[in-house]
N, C-alpha and C. Protein backbone atom coordinates (compact mmCIF):
# COMPACT_ATOMS: atom_id res chain seq x y z
N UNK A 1 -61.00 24.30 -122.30
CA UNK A 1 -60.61 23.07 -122.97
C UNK A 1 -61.59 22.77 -124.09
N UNK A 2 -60.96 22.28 -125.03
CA UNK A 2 -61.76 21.76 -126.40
C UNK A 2 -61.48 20.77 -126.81
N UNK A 3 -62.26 19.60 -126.22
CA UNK A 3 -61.76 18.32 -126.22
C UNK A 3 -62.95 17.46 -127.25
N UNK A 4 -61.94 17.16 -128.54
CA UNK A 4 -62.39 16.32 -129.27
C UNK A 4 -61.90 15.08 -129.27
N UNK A 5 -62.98 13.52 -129.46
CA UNK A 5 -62.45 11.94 -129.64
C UNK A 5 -63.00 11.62 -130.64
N UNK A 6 -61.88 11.12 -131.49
CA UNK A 6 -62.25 10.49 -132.63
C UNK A 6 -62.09 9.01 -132.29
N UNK A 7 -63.34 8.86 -132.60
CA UNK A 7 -63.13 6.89 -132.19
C UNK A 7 -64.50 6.36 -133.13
N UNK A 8 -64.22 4.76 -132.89
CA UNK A 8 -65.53 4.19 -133.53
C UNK A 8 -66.57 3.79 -132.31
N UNK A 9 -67.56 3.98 -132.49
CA UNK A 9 -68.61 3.60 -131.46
C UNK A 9 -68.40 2.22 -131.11
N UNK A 10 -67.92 1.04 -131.24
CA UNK A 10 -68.00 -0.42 -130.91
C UNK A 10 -66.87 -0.53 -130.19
N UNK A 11 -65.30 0.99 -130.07
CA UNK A 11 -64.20 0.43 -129.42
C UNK A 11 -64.57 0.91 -127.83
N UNK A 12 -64.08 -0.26 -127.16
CA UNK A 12 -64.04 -0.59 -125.57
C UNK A 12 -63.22 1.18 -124.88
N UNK A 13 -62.15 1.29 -126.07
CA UNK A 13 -61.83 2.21 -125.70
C UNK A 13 -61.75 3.37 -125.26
N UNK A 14 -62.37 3.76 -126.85
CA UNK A 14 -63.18 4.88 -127.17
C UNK A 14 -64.39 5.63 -126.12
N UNK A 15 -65.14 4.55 -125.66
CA UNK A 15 -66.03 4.20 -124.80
C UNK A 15 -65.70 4.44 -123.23
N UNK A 16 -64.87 4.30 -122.76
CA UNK A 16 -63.95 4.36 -121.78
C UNK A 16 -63.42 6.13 -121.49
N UNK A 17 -62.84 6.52 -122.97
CA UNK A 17 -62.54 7.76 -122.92
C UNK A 17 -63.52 8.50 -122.41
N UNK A 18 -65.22 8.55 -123.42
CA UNK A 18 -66.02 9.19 -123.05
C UNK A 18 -66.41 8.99 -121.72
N UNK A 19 -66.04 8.03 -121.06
CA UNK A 19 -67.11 8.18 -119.44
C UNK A 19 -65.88 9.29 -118.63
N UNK A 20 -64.42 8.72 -118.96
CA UNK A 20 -63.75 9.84 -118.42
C UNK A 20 -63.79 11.28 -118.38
N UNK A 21 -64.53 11.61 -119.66
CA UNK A 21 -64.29 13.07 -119.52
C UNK A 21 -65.97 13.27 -119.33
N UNK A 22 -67.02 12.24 -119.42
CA UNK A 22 -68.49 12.50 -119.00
C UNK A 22 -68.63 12.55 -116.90
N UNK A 23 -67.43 12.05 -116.28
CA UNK A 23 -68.17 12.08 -115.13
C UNK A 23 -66.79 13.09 -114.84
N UNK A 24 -66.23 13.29 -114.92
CA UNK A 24 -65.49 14.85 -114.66
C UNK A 24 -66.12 16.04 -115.10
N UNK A 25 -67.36 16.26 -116.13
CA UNK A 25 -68.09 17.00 -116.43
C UNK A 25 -67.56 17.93 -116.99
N UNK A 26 -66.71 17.34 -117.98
CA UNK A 26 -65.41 18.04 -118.95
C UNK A 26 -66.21 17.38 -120.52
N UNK A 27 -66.65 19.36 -121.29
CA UNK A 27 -67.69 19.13 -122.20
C UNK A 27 -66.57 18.24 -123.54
N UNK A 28 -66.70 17.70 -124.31
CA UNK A 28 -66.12 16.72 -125.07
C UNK A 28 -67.27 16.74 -126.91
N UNK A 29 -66.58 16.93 -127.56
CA UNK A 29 -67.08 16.57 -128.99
C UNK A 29 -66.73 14.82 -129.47
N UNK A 30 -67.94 13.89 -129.77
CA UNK A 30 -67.26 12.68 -130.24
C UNK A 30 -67.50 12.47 -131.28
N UNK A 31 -66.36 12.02 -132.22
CA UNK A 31 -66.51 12.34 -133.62
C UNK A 31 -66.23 10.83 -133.99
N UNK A 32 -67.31 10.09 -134.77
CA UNK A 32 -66.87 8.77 -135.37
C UNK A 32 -66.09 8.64 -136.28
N UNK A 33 -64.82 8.26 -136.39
CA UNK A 33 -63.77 8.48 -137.68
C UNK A 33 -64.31 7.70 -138.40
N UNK A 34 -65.08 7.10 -138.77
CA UNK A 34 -65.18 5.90 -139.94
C UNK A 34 -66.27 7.13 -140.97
N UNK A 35 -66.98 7.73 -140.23
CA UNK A 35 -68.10 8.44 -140.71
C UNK A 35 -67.15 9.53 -141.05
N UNK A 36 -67.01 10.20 -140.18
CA UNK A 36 -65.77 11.66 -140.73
C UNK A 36 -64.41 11.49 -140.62
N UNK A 37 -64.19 11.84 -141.41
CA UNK A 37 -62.32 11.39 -141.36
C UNK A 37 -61.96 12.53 -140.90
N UNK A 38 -60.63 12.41 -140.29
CA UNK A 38 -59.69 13.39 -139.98
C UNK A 38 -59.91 14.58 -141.22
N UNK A 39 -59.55 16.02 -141.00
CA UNK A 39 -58.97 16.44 -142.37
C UNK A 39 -57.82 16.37 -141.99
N UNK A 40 -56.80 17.07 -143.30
CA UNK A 40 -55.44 17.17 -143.86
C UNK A 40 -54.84 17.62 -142.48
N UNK A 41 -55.03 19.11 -141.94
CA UNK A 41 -54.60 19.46 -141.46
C UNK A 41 -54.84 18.89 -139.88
N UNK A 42 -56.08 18.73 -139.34
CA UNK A 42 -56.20 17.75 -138.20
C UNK A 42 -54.81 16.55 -138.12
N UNK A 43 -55.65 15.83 -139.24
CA UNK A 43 -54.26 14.68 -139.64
C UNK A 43 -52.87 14.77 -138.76
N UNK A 44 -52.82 16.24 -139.30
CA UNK A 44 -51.12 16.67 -139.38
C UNK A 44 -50.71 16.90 -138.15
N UNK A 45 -51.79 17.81 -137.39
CA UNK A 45 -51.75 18.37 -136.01
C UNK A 45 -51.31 16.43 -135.16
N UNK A 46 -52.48 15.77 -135.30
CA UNK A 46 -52.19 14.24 -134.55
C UNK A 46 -50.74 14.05 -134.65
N UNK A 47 -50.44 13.75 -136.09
CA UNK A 47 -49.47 13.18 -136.34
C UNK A 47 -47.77 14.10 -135.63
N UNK A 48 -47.97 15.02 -135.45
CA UNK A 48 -46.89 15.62 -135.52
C UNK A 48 -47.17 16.18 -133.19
N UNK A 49 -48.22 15.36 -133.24
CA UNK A 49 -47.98 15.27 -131.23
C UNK A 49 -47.75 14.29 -130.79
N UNK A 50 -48.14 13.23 -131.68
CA UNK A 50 -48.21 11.72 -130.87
C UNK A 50 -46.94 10.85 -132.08
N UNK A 51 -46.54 11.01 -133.11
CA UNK A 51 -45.96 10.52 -133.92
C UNK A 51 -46.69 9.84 -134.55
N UNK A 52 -46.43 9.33 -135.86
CA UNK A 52 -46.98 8.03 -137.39
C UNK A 52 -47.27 7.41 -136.85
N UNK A 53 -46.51 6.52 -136.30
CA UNK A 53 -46.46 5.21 -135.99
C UNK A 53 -47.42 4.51 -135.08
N UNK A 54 -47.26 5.55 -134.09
CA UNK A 54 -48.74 5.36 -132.75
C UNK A 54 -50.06 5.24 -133.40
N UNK A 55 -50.20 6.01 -134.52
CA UNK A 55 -51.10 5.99 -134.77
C UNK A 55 -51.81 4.85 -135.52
N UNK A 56 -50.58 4.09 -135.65
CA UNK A 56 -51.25 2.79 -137.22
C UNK A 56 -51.83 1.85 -136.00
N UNK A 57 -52.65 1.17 -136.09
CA UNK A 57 -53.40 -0.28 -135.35
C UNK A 57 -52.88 -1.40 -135.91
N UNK A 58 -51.57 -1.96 -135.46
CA UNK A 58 -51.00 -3.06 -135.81
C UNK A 58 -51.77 -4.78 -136.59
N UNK A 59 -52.74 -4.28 -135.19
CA UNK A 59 -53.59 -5.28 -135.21
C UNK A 59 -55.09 -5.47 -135.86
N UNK A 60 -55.12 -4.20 -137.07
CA UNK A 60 -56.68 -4.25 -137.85
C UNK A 60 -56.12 -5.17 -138.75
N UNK A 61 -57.19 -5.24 -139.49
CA UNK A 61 -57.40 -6.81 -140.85
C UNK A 61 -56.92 -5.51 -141.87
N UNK A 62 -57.28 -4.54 -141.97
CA UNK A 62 -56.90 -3.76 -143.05
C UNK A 62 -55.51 -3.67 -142.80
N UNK A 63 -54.55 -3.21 -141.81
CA UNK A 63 -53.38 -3.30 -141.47
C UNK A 63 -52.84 -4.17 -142.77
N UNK A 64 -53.16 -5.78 -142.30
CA UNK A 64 -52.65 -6.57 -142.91
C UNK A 64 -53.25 -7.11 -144.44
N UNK A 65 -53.98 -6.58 -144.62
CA UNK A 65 -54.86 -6.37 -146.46
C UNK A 65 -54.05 -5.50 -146.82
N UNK A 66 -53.45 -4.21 -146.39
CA UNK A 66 -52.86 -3.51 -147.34
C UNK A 66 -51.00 -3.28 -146.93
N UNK A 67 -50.43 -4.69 -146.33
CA UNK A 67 -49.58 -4.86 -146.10
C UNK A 67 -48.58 -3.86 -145.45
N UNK A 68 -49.07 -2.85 -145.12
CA UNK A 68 -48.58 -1.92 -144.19
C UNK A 68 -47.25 -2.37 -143.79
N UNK A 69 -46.97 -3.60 -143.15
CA UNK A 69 -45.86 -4.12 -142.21
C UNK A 69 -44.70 -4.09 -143.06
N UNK A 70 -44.91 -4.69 -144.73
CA UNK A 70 -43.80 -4.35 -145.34
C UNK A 70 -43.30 -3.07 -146.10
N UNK A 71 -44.12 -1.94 -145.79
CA UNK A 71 -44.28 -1.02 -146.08
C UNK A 71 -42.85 0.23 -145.55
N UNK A 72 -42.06 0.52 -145.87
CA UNK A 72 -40.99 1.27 -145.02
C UNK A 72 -41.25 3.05 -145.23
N UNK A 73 -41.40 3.35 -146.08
CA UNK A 73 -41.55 4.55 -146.87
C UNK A 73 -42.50 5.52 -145.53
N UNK A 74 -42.14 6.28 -144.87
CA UNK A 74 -42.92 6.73 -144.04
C UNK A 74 -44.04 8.04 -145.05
N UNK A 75 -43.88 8.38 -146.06
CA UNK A 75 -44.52 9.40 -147.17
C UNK A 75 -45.51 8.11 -147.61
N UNK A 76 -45.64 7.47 -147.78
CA UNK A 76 -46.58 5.96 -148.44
C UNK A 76 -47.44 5.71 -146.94
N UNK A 77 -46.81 5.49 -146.13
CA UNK A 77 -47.32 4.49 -144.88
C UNK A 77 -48.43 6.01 -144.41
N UNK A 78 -47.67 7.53 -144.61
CA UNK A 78 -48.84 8.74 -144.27
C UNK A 78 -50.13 8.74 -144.61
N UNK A 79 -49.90 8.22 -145.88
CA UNK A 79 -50.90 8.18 -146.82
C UNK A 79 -52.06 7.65 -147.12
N UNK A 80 -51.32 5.79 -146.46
CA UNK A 80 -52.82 4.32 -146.92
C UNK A 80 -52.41 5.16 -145.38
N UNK A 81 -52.76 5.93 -144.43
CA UNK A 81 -53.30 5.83 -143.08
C UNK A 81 -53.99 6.76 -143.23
N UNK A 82 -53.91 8.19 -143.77
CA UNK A 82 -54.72 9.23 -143.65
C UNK A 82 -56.04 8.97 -144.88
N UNK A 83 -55.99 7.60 -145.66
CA UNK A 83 -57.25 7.80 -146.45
C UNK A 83 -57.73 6.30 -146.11
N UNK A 84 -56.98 5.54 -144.87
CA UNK A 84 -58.08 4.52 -144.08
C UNK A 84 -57.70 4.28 -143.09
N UNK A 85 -59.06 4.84 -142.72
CA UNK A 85 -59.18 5.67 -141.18
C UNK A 85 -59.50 4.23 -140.06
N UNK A 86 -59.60 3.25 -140.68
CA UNK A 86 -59.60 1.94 -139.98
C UNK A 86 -58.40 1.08 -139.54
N UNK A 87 -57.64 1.90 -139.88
CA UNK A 87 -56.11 1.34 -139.20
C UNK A 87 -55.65 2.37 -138.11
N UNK A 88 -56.50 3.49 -137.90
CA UNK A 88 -56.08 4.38 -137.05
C UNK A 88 -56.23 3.02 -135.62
N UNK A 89 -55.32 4.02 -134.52
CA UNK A 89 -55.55 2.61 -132.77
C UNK A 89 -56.50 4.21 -132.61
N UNK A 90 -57.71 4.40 -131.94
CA UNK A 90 -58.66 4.55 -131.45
C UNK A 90 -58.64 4.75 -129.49
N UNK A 91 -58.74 5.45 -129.39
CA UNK A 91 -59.54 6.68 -129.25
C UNK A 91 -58.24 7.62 -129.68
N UNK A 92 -58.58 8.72 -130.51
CA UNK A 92 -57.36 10.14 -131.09
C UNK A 92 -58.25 10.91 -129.87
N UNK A 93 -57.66 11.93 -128.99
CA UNK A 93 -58.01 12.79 -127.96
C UNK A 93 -57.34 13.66 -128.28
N UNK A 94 -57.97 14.64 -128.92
CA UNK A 94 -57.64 16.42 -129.26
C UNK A 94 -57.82 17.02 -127.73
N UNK A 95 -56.98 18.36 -127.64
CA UNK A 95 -57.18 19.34 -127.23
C UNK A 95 -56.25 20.43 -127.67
N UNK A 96 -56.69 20.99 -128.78
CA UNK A 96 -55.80 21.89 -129.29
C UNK A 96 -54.55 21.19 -129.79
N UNK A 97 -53.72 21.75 -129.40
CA UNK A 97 -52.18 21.04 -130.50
C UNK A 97 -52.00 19.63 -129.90
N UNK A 98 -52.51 19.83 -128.93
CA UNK A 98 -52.22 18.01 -127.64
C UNK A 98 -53.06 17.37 -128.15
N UNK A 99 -52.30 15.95 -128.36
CA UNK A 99 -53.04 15.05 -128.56
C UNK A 99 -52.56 13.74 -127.77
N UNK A 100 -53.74 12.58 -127.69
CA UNK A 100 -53.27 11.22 -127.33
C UNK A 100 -53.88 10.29 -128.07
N UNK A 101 -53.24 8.73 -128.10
CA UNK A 101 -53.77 8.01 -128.90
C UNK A 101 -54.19 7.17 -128.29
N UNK A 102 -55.37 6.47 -127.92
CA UNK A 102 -55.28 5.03 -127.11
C UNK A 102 -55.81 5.88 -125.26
N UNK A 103 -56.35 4.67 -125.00
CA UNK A 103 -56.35 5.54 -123.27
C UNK A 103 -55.61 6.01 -122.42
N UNK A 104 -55.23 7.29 -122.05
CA UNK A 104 -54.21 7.92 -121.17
C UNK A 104 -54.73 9.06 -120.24
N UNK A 105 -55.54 8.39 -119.68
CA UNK A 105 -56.31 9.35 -118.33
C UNK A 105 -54.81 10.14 -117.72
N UNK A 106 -53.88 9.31 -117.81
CA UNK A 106 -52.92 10.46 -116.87
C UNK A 106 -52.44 12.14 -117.51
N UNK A 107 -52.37 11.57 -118.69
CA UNK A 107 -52.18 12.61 -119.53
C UNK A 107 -53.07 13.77 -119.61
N UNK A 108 -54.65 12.99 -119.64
CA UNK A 108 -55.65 14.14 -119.87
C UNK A 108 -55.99 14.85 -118.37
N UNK A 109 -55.14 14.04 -117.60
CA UNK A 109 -55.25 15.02 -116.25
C UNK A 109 -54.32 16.27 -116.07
N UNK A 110 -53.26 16.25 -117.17
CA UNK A 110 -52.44 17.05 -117.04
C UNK A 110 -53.44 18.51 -117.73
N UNK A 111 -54.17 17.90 -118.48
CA UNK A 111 -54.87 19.24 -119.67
C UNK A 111 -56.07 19.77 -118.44
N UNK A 112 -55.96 19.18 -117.79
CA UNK A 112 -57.73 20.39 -116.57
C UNK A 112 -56.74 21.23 -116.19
C-alpha cells in the first residue's frame, strides 16, 4: 500500500485520518495541500475516483468569494478548484487509483 493524505494541518479531519492509519501501523505520506498542490495528473486521478463535486468544500469562505455556487460549467468549476486548493473538503486519501475524500475508515479497510 501507498498511502498518501493530502490535508491541511489545522483540519480535525485530516488529523483523524492520520491516527487511523498511525495506530494500524500502515506507513502513510502527509502532504499539506495548501503548501503543495495536487499536480495535473494527481488532480485527475482524485477527480475521476471520487467525482468533482465531492471534492469542492461547500462550506470554505473561498467557496463563496469566488462564487462557485453559481458557477454551472463543470470545465470552469475544474479549474477555480484545481488552482485553489482551499476549497478542496480535506482529508484526499490516495492509494494508487483509489481514492477518498473526507473520513471513511470503512473504505480504507477495504485497501489492507
Amino acid at each position: 500500500m501507498n498511502i498518501q493524505i493530502y490535508g491541511a494541518t489545522k483540519c480535525f479531519d485530516t488529523k483523524k485520518a492520520e491516527r487511523y492509519f498511525k495506530e494500524r501501523k500502515i506507513k502513510y505520506q502527509l502532504i499539506d495541500v495548501y503548501r503543495y498542490r495536487l499536480s495535473k495528473g494527481e488532480f485527475e486521478s482524485v477527480k475521476n475516483a471520487v467525482g468533482l463535486n465531492n471534492l469542492i468544500n461547500d462550506k470554505a469562505k473561498e467557496y463563496k468569494q469566488l462564487n462557485l455556487q453559481h458557477i454551472r460549467g463543470s470545465s470552469v468549476r475544474e479549474e477555480l478548484l484545481f488552482k485553489n486548493p482551499k476549497i478542496y473538503k480535506t482529508p484526499i486519501v490516495r492509494n494508487g487509483k483509489k481514492a477518498t475524500v473526507g473520513y471513511e475508515p470503512d473504505v480504507w479497510k477495504s485497501w489492507e
